[in-house]
Protein backbone atom coordinates (compact mmCIF):
# COMPACT_ATOMS: atom_id res chain seq x y z
CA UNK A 1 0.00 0.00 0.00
CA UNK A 2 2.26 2.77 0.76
CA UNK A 3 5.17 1.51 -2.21
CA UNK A 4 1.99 2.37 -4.27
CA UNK A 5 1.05 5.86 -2.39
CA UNK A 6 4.33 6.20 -3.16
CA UNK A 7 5.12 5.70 -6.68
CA UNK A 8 1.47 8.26 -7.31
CA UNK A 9 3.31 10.78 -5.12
CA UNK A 10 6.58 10.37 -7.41
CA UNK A 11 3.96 10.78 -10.35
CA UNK A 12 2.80 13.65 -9.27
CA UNK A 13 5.99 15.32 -8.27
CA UNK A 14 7.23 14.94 -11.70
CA UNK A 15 4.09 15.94 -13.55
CA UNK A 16 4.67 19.44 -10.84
CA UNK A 17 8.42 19.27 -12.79
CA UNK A 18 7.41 18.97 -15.87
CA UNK A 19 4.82 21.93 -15.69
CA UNK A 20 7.34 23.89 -14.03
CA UNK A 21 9.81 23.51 -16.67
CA UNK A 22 7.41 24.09 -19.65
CA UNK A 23 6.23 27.15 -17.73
CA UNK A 24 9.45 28.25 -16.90
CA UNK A 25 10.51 27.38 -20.81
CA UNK A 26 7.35 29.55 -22.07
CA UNK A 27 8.31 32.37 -19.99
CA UNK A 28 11.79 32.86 -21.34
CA UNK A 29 11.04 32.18 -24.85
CA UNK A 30 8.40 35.21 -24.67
CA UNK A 31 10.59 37.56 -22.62
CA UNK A 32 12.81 37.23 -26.21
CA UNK A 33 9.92 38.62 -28.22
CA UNK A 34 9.31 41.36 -25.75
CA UNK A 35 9.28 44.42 -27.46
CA UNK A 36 10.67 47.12 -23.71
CA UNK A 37 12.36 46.61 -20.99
CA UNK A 38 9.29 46.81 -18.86
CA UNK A 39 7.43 43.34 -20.65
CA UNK A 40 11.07 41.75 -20.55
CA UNK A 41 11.34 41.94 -16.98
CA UNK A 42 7.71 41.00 -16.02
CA UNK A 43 8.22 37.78 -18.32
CA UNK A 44 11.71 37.49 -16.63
CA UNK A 45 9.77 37.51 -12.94
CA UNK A 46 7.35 35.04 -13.93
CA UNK A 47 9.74 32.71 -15.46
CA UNK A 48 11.55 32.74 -12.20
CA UNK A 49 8.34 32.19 -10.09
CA UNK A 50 8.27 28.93 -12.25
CA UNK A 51 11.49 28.18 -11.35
CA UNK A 52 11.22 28.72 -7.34
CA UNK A 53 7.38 27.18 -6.74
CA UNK A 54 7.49 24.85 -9.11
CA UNK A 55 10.56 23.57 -10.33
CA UNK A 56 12.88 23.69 -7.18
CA UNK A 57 10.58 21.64 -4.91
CA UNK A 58 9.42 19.25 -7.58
CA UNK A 59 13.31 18.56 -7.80
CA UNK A 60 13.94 17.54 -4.76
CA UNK A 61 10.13 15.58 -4.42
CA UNK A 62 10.79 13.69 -7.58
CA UNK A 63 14.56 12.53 -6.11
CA UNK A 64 13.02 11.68 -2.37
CA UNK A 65 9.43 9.61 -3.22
CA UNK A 66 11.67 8.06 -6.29
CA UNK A 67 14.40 6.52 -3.73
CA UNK A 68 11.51 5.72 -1.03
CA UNK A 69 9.39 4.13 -3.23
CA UNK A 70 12.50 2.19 -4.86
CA UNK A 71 13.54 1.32 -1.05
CA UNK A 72 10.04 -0.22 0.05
CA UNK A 73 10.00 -2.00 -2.82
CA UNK A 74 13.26 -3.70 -2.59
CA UNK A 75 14.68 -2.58 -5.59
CA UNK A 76 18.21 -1.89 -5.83
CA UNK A 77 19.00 1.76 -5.84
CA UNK A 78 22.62 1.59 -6.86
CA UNK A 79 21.56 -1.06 -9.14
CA UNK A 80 24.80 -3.21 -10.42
CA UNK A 81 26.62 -1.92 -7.51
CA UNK A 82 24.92 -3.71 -5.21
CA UNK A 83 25.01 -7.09 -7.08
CA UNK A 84 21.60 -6.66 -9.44
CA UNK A 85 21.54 -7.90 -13.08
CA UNK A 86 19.68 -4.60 -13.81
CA UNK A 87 19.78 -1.39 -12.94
CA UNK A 88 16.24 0.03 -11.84
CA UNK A 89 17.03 3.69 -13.00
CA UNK A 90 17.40 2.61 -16.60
């Protein structure tokens, strides 16, 4: 039950990355078609509120419920390392 809460929870955390990054991505590409100083910035600011709600946190999330999840399940985290024939990452 909770690998499975788990592995949603990683789902979700990289679904929050993924938004972040397109967001973050759609922000910058329009602050290079702004046509003053004034839209550039604004663009800029929103970009970065992409980068520090969404894309920071869903970071780290993705990393932690991806190597707890991996853990409960008895996978192999370090994969080859640790004597597996494959390595659960790939």
């Amino acid at each position: 039950m909770i690998p499975g809460l788990l592995g949603v929870l990683h789902v979700l955390a990289v679904f929050g990355l993924m938004t972040g990054i397109f967001g973050r991505g759609t922000c910058y590409r329009e602050a290079r078609r702004a046509p003053d100083l004034a839209t550039l910035q604004s663009r800029m600011e929103m970009g970065t509120i992409f980068e520090t709600t969404l894309v920071r946190p869903a970071t780290f999330a993705v990393l932690l419920t991806g190597l707890l999840a991996a853990w409960l399940r008895g996978w192999p985290i370090l994969g080859f390392l640790q004597g597996a024939t494959v390595n659960w990452v790939s």
